[in-house]
C-alpha atoms as a PDB file:
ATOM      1  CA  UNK A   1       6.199  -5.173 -19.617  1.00  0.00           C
ATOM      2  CA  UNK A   2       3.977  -4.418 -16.563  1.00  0.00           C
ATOM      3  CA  UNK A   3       1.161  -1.960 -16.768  1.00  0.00           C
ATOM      4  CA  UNK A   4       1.355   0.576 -13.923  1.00  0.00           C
ATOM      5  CA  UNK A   5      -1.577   1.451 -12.073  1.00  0.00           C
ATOM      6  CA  UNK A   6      -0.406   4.193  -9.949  1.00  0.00           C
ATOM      7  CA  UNK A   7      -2.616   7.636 -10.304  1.00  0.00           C
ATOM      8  CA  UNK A   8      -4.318   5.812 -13.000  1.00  0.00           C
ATOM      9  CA  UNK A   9      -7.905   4.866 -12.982  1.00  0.00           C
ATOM     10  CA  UNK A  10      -8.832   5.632  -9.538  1.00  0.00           C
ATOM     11  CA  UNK A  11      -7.386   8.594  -8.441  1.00  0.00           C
ATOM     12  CA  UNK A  12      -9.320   8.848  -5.478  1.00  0.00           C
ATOM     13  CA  UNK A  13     -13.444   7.929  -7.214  1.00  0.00           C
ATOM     14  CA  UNK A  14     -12.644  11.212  -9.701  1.00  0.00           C
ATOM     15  CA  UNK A  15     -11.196   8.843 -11.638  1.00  0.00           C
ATOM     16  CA  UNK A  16      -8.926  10.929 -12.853  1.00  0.00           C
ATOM     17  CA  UNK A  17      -5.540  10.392 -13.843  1.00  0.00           C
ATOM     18  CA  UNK A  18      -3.339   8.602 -16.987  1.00  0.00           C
ATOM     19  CA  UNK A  19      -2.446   4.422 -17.316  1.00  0.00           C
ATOM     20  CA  UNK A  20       0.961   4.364 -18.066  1.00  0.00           C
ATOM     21  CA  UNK A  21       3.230   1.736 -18.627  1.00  0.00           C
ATOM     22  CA  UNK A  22       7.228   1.449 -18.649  1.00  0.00           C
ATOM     23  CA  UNK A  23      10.107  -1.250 -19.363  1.00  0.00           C
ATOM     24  CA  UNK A  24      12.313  -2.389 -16.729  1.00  0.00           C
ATOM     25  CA  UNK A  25      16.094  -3.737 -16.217  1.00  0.00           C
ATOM     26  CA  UNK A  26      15.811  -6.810 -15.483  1.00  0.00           C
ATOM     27  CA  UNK A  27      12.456  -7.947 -15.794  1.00  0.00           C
ATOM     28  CA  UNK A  28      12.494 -12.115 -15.930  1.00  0.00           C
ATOM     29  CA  UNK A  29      15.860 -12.250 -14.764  1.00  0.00           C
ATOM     30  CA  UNK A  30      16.508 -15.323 -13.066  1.00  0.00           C
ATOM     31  CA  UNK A  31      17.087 -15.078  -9.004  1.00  0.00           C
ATOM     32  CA  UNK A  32      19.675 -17.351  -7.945  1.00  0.00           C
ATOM     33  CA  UNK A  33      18.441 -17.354  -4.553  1.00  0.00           C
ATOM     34  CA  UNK A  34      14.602 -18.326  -5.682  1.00  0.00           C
ATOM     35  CA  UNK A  35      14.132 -22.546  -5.427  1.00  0.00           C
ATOM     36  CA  UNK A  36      12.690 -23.735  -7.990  1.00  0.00           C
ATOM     37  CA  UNK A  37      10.519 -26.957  -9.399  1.00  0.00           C
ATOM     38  CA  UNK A  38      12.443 -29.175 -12.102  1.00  0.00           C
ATOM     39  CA  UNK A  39      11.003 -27.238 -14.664  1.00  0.00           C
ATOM     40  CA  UNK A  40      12.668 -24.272 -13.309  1.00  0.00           C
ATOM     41  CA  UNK A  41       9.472 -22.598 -12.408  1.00  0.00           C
ATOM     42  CA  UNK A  42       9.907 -20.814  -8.932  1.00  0.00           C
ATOM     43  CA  UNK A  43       8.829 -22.873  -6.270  1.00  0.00           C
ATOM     44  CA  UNK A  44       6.821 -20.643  -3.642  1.00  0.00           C
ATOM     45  CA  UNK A  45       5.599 -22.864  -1.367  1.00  0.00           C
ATOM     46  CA  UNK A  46       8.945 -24.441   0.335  1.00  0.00           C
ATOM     47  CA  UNK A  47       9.941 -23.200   4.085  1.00  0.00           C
ATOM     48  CA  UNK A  48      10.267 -19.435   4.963  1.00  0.00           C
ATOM     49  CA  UNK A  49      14.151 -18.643   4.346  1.00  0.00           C
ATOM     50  CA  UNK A  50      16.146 -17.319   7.942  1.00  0.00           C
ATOM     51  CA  UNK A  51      18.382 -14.797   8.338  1.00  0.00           C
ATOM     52  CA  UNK A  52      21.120 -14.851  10.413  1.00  0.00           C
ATOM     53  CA  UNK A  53      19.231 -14.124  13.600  1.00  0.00           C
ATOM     54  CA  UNK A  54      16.996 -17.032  12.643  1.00  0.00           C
ATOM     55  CA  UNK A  55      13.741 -15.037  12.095  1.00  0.00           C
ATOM     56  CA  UNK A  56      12.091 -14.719   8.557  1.00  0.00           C
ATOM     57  CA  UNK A  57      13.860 -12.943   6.077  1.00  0.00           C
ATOM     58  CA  UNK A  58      10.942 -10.986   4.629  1.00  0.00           C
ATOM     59  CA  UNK A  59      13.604  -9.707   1.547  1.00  0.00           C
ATOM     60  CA  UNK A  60      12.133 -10.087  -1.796  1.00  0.00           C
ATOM     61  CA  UNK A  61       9.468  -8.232  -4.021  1.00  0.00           C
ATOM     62  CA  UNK A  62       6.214  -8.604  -2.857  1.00  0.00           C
ATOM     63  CA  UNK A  63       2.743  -7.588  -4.328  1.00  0.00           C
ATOM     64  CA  UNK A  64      -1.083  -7.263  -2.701  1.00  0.00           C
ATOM     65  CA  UNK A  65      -3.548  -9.982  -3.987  1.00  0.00           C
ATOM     66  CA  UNK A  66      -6.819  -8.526  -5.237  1.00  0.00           C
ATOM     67  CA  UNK A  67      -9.595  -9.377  -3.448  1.00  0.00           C
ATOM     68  CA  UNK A  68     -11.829 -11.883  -5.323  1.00  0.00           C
ATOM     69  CA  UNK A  69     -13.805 -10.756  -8.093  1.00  0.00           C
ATOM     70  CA  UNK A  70     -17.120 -11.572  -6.552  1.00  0.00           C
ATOM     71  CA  UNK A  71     -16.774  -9.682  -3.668  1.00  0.00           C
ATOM     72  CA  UNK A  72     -15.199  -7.037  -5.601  1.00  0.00           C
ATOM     73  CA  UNK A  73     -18.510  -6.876  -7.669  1.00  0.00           C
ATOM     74  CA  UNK A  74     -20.758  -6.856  -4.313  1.00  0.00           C
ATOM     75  CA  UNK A  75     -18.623  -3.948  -3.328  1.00  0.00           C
ATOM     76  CA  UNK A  76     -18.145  -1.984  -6.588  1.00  0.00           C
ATOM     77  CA  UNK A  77     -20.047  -3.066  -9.326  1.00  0.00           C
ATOM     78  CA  UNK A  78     -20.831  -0.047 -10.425  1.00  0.00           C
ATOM     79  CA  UNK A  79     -16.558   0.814 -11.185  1.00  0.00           C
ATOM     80  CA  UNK A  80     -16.658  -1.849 -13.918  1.00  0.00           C
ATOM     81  CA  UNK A  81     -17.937   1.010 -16.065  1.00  0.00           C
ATOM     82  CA  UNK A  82     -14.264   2.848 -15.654  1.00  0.00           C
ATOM     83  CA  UNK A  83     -12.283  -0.718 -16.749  1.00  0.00           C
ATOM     84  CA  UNK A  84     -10.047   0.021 -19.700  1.00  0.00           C
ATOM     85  CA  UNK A  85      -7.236  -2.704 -21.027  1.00  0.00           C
ATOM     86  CA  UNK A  86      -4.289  -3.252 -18.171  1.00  0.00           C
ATOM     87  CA  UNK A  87      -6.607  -1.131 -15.326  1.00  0.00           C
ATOM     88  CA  UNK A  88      -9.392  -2.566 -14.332  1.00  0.00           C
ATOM     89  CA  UNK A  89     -10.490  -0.940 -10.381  1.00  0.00           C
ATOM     90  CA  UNK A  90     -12.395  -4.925 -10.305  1.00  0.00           C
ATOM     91  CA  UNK A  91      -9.242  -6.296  -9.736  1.00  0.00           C
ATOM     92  CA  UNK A  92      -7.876  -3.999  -7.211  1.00  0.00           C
ATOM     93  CA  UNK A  93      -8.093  -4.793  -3.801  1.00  0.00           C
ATOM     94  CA  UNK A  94     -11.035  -3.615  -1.702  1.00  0.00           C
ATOM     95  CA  UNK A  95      -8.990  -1.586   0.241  1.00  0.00           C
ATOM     96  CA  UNK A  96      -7.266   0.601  -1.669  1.00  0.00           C
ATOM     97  CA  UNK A  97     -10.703   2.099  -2.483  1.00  0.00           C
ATOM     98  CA  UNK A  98     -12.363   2.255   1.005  1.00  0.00           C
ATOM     99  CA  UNK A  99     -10.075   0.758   3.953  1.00  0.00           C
ATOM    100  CA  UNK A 100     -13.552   1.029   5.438  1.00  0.00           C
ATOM    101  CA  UNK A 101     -15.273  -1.699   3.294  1.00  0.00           C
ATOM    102  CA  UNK A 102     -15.736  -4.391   5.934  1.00  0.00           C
ATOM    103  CA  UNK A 103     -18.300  -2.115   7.839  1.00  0.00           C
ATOM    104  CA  UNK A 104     -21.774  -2.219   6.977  1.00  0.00           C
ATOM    105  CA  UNK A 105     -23.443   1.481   5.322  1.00  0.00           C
ATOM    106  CA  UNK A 106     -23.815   4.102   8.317  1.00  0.00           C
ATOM    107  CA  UNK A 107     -21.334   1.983  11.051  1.00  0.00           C
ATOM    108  CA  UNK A 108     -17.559   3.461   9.481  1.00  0.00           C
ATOM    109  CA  UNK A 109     -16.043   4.690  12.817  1.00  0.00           C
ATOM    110  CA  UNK A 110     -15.331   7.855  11.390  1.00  0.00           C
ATOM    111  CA  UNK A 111     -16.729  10.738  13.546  1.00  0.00           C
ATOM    112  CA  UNK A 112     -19.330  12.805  12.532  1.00  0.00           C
ATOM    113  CA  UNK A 113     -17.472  16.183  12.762  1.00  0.00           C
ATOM    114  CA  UNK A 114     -15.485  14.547   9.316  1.00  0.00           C
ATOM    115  CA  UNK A 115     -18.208  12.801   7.374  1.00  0.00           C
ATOM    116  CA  UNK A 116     -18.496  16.371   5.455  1.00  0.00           C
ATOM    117  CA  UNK A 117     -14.878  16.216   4.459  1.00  0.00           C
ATOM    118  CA  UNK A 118     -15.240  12.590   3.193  1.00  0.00           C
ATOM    119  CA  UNK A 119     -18.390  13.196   1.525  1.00  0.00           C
ATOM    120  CA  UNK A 120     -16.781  16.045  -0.653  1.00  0.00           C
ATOM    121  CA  UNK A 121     -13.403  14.465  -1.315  1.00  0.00           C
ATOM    122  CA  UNK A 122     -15.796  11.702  -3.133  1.00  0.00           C
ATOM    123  CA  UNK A 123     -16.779  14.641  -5.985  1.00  0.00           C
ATOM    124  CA  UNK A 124     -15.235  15.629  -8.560  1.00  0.00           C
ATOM    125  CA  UNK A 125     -14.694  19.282  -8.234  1.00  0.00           C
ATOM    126  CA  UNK A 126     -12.367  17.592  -5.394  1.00  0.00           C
ATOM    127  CA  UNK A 127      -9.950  15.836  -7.236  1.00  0.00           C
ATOM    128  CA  UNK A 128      -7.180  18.774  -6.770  1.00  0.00           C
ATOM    129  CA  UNK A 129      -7.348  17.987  -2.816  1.00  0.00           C
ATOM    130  CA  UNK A 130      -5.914  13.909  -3.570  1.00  0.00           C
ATOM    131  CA  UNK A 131      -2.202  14.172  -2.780  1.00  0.00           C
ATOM    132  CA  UNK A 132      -1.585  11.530  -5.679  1.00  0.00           C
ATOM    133  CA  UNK A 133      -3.116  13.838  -8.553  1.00  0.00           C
ATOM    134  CA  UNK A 134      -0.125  16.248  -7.287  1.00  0.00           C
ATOM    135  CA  UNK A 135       2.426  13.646  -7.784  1.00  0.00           C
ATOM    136  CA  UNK A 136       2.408  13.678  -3.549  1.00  0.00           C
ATOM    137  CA  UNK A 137       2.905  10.373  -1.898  1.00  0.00           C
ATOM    138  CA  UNK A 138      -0.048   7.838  -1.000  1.00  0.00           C
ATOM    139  CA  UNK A 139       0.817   7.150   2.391  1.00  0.00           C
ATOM    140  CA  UNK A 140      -0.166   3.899   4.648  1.00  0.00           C
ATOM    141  CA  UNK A 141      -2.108   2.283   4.324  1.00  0.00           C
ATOM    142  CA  UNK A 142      -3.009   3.198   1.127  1.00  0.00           C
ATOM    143  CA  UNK A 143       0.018   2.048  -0.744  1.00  0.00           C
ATOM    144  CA  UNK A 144      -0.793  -1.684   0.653  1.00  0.00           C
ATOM    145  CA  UNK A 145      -3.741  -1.897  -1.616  1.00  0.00           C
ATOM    146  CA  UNK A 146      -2.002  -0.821  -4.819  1.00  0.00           C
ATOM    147  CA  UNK A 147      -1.493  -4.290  -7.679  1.00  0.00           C
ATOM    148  CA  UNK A 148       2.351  -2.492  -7.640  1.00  0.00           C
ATOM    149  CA  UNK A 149       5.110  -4.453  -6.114  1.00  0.00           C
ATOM    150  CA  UNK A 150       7.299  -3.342  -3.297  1.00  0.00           C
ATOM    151  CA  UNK A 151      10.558  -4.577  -2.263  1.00  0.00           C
ATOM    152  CA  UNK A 152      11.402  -5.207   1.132  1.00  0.00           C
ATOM    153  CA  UNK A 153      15.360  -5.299   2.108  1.00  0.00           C
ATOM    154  CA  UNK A 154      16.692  -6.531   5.846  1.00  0.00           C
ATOM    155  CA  UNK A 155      19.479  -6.228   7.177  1.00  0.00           C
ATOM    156  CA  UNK A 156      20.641  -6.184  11.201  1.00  0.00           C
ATOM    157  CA  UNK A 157      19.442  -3.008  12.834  1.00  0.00           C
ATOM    158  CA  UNK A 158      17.345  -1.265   9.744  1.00  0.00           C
ATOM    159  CA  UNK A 159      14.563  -2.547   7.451  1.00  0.00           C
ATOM    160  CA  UNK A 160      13.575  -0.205   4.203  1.00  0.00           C
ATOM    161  CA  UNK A 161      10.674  -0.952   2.273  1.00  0.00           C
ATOM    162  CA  UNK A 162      10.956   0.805  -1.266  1.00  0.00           C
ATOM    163  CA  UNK A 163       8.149   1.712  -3.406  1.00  0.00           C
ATOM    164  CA  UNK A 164       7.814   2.176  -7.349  1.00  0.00           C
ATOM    165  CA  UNK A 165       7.227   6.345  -7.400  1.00  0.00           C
ATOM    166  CA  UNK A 166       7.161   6.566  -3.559  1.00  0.00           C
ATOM    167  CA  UNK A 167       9.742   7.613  -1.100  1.00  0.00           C
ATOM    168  CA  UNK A 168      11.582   4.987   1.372  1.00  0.00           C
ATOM    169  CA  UNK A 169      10.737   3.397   4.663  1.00  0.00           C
ATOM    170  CA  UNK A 170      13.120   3.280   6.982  1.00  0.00           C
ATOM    171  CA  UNK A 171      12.024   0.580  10.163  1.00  0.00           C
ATOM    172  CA  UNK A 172      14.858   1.054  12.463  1.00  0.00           C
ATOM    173  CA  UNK A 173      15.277  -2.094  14.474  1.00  0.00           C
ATOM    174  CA  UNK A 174      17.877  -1.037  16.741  1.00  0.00           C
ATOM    175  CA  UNK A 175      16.313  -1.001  19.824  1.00  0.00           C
ATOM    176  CA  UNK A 176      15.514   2.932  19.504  1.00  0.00           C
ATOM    177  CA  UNK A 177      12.016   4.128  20.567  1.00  0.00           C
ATOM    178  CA  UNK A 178       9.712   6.981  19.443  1.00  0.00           C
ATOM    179  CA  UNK A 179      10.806  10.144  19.761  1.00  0.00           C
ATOM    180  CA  UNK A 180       8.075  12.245  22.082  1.00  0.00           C
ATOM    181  CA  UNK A 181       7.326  14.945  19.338  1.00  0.00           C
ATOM    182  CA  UNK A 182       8.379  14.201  15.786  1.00  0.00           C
ATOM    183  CA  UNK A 183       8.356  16.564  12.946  1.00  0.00           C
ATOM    184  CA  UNK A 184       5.483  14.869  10.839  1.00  0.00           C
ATOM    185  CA  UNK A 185       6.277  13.144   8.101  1.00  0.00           C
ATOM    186  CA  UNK A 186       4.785  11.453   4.750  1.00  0.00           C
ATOM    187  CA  UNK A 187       5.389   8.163   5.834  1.00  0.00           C
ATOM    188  CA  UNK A 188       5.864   9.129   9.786  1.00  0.00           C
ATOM    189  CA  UNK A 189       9.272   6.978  11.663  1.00  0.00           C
ATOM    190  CA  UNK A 190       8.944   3.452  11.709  1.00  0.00           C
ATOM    191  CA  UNK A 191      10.574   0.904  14.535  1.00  0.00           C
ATOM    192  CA  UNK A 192      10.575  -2.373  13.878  1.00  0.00           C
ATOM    193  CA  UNK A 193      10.609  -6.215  16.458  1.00  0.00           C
ATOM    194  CA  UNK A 194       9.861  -9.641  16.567  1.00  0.00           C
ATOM    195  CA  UNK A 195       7.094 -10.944  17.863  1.00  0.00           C
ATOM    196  CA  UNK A 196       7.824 -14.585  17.500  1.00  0.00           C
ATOM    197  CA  UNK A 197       7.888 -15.010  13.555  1.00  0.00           C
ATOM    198  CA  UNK A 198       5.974 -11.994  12.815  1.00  0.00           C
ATOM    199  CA  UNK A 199       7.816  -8.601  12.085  1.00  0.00           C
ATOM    200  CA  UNK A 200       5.662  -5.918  13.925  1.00  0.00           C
ATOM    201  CA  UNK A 201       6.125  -2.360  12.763  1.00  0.00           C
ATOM    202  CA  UNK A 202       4.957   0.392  14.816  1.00  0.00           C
ATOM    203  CA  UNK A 203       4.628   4.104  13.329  1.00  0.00           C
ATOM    204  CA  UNK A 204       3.951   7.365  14.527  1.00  0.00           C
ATOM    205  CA  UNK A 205       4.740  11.063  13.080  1.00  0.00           C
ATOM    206  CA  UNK A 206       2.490  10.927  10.308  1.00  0.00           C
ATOM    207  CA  UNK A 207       1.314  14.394   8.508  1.00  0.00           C
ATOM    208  CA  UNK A 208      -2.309  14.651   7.982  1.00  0.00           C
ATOM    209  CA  UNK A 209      -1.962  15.599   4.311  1.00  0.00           C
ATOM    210  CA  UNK A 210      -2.500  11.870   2.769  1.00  0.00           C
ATOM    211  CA  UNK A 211      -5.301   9.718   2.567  1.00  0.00           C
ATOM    212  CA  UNK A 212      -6.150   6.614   3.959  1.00  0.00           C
ATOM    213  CA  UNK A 213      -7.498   5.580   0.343  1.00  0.00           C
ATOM    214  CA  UNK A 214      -9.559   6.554  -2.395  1.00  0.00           C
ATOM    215  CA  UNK A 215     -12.540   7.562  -1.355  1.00  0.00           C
ATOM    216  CA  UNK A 216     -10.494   9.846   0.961  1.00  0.00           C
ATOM    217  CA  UNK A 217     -10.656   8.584   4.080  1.00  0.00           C
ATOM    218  CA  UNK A 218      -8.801  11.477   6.198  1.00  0.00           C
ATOM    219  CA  UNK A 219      -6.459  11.248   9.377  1.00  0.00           C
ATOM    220  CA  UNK A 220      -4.380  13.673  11.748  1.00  0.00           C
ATOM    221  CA  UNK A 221      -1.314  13.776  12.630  1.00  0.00           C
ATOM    222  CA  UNK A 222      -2.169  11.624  15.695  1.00  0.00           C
ATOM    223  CA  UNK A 223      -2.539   8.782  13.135  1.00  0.00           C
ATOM    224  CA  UNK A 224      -1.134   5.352  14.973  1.00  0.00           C
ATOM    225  CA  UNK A 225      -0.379   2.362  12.538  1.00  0.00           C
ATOM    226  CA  UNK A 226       0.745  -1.111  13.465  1.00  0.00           C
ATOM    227  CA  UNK A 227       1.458  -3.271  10.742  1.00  0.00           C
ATOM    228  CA  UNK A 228       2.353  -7.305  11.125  1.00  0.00           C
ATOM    229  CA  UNK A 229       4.259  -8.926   8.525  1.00  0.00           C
ATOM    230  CA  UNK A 230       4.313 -13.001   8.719  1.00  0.00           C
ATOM    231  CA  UNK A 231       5.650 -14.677   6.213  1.00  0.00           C
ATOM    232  CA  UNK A 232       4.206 -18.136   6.374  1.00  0.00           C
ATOM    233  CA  UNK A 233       6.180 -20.181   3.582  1.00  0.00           C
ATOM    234  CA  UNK A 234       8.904 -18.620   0.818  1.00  0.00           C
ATOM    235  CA  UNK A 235       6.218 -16.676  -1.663  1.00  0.00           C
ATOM    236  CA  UNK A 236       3.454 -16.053   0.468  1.00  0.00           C
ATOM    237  CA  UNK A 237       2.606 -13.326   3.496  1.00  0.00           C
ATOM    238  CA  UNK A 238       0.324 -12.230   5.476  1.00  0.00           C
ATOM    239  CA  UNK A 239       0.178  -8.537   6.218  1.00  0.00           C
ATOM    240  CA  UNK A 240      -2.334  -6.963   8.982  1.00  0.00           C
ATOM    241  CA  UNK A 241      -2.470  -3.459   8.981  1.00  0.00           C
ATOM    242  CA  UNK A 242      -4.229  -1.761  12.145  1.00  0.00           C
ATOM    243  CA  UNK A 243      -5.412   1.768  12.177  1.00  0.00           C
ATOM    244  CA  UNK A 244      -5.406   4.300  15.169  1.00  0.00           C
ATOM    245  CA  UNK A 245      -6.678   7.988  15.163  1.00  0.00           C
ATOM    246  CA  UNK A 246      -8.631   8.725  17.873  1.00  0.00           C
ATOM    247  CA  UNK A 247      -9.119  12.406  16.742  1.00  0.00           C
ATOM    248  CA  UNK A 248     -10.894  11.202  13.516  1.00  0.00           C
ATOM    249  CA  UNK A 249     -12.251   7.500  14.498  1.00  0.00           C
ATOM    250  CA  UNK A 250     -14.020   6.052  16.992  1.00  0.00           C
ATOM    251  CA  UNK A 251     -11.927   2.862  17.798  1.00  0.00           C
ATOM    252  CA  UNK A 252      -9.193   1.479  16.030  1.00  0.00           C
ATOM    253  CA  UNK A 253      -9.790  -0.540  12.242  1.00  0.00           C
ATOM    254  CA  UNK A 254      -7.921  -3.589  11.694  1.00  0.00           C
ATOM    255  CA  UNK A 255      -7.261  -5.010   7.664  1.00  0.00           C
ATOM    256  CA  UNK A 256      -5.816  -7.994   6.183  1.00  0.00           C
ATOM    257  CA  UNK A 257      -3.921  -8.408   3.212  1.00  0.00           C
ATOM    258  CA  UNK A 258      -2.805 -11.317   1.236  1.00  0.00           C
ATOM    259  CA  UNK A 259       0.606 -10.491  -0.232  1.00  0.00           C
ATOM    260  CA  UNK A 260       2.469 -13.031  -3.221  1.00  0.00           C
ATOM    261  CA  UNK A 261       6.264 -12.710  -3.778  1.00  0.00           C
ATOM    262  CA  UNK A 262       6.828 -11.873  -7.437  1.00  0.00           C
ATOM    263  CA  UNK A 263       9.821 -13.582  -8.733  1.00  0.00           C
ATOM    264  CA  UNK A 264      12.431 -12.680 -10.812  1.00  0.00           C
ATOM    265  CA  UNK A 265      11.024  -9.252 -11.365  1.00  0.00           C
ATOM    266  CA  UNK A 266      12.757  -6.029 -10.567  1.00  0.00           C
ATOM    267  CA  UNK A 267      10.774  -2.236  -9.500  1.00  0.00           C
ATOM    268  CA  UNK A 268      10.188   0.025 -12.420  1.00  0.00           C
ATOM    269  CA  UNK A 269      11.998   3.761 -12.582  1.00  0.00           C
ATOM    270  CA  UNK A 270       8.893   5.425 -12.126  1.00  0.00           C
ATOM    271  CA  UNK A 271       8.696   9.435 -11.222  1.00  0.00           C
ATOM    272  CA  UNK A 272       5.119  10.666 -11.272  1.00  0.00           C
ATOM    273  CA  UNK A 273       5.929  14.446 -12.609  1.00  0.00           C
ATOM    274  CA  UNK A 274       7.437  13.063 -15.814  1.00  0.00           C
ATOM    275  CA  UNK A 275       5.124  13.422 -19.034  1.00  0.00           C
ATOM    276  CA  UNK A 276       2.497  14.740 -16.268  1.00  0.00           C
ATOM    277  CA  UNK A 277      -0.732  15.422 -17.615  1.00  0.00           C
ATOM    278  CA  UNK A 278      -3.550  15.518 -15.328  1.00  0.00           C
ATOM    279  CA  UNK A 279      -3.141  18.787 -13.398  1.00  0.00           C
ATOM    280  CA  UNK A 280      -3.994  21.185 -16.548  1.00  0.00           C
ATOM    281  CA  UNK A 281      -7.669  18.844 -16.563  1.00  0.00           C
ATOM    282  CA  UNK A 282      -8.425  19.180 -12.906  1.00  0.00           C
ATOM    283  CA  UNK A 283     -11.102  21.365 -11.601  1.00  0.00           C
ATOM    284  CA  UNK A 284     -10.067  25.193 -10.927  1.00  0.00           C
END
């Protein structure tokens, strides 16, 4: 069983929000197509597998490593207080609570005209305004900080990425490009190319009505992301997310990620509303 962590602990730093947990089909099922050691233990660190174009195929289930414990503790000490069994915010990743954390205090690019609306989405009489207490989607880049695996799926002219709770990306690789003005969107319209072996994804379309993480780092619907995806052997990838919003920051943010394919695992049928709890708690 796998312990979700989705609008648990750290619903934005309210910490507000219910652990659940939930049984899969197909958990420790065997994949045919993973190589393995001669104890039958997947083998992660043999050569990238190629698709039929000969670039990576970047299919498989993948999850965000936490950032180390140390740093985590540098960062966000104080959060240890809010651990409970299965959901501890210490072994998060840094970003998923401030995609701002490499700055030093007073330098996050954010402009001052905004530093009001961070500072009050960081109380708790503002937990009703995080999208994920309403069962709304997370948004990028939010979701890449999340312990909760994802599964990518190629195939020749579209990409989807698919989320546990969340709805799917589509990264059209077609040749199209961006339409001039798109209706915005949760997770805006994704187009997808090569740049050598690293799958660049460039988005646009956005709505400004997600956060950029926890502490509630906001955006507008000029919001820009470019994320790289370079798988550099079978169970390991690098992920580089940068950040663009010229109406909210003062020059773009660029983050890394460590991601580790998770073997013979499937995604959990998760739907946020179901057994819902939290709204009847939050502040009127």
């Amino acid at each position: 069983m796998r312990q979700r962590y989705r609008r648990s602990l750290l619903t934005a730093v309210t910490f507000m929000g219910a652990l659940t947990s939930a049984q899969a089909q197909w958990l420790n099922y065997p994949d045919p197509k993973i190589p393995r050691t001669r104890d039958g233990k997947p083998n992660l660190a043999v050569s990238v597998p190629r698709a039929a174009n000969h670039k990576p195929d970047l299919t498989g289930l993948w999850a965000t490593d936490p950032t180390p414990r140390p740093e985590m503790e540098r960062l966000y000490g104080f959060l240890g207080a809010f651990a409970v069994p299965g959901d501890n915010p210490l072994e998060f990743n840094k970003y998923m609570i401030n995609i701002m954390s490499d700055f030093k205090p007073g330098e996050d690019p954010i402009l001052p005209e905004f530093l009001p609306l961070l500072k009050r989405r960081s109380e708790d009489r503002a937990a009703n305004e995080n999208p994920t207490t309403r069962c709304l989607p997370m948004g990028i880049p939010w979701i890449h900080g999340i312990p909760d695996p994802y599964r990518i799926v190629q195939t020749p002219g579209l990409t989807l990425i698919i989320y546990e709770g969340e709805p799917v990306r589509q990264i059209f690789t077609d040749g199209r490009k961006h339409i001039a003005d798109p209706s915005p969107a949760w997770y805006g319209y994704s187009i997808g190319n090569w740049d050598g072996d690293t799958f660049v994804v460039d988005s646009v379309g956005f709505n400004d009505r997600t956060w950029l993480d926890a502490f509630g780092h906001p955006h507008s619907e000029s919001l820009h992301i470019v994320e790289r995806f370079h798988r550099r052997d079978f169970g390991h990838m690098d992920l580089q997310v940068t950040i663009e919003d010229p109406k909210v920051y003062t020059k773009p943010v660029t983050v890394k990620y460590t991601q580790t394919l998770v073997p013979d695992s499937n995604l959990l049928d998760y739907v946020c509303t179901e057994n819902e709890r939290d709204t009847s708690h939050l502040p009127k």
